[in-house]
Protein backbone atom coordinates (compact mmCIF):
# COMPACT_ATOMS: atom_id res chain seq x y z
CA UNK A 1 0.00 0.00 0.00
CA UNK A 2 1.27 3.56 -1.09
CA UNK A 3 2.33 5.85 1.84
CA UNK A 4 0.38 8.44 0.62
CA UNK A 5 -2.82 6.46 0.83
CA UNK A 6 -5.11 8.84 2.64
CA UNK A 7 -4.01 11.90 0.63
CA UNK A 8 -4.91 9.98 -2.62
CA UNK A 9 -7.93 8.92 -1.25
CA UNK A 10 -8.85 12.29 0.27
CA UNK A 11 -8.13 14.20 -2.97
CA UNK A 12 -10.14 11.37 -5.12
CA UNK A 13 -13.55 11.69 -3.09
CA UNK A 14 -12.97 15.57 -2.85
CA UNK A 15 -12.97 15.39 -7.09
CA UNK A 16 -15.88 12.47 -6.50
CA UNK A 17 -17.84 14.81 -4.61
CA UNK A 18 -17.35 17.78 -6.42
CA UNK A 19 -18.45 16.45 -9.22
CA UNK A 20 -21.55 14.70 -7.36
CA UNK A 21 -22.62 17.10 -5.34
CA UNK A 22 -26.59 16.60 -5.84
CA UNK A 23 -29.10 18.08 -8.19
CA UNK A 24 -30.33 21.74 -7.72
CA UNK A 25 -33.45 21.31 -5.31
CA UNK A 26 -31.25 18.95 -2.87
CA UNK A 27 -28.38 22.13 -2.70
CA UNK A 28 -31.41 24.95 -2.20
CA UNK A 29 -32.95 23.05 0.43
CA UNK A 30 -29.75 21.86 1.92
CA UNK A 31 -30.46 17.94 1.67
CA UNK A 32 -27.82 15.47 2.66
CA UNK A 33 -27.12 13.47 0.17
CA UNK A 34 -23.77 11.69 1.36
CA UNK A 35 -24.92 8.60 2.03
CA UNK A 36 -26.84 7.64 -1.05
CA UNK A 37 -24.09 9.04 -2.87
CA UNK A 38 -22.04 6.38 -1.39
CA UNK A 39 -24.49 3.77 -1.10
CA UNK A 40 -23.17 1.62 -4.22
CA UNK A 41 -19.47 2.29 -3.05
CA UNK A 42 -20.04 0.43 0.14
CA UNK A 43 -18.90 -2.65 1.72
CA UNK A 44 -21.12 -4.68 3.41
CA UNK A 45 -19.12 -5.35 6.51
CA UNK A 46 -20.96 -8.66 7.28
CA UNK A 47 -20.37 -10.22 4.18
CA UNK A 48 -16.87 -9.33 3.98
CA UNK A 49 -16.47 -10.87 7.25
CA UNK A 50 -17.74 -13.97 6.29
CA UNK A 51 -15.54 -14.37 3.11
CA UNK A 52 -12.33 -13.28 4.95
CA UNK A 53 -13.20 -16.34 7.87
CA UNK A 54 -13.70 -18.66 5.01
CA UNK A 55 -10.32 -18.10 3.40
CA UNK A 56 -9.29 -18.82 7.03
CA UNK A 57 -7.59 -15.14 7.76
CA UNK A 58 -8.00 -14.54 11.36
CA UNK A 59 -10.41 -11.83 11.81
CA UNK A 60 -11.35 -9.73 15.09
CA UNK A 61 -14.84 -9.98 16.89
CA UNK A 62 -17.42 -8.28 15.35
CA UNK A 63 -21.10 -6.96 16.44
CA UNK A 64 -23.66 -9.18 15.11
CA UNK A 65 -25.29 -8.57 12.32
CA UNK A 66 -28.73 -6.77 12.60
CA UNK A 67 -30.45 -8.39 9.75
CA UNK A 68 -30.09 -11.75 10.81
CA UNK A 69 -33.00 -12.00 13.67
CA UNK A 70 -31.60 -14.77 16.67
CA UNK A 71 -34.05 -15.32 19.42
């Protein structure tokens, strides 16, 4: 992994978000639209858990997952 990581990463969403910065009526009426900006970018923590477990790479406790229901 590059040194620089964070600064790449920083500058790269600053461009992303500049250039996605929501449609007219969201800006007037100040409407947060962060998260389903991001929403196909995401990692769903849960499943990524599982897959690193099955390759057998040690992995640290987690919170359980709220969409599976365990009475």
């Amino acid at each position: 992994m590059p040194a620089d990581i964070r600064e790449t990463l920083a500058a790269e969403d600053l461009d992303w978000r500049r250039d996605n910065n929501g449609r007219l009526l969201e800006r007037w009426f100040n409407v947060n639209v962060y998260y389903s900006g991001y929403k196909p970018m995401s990692l769903d923590q849960h499943l990524e858990l599982q897959r690193l477990r099955r390759m057998g790479i040690w992995t640290p406790s987690a919170p359980p997952d709220p969409e599976i229901k365990e009475y």
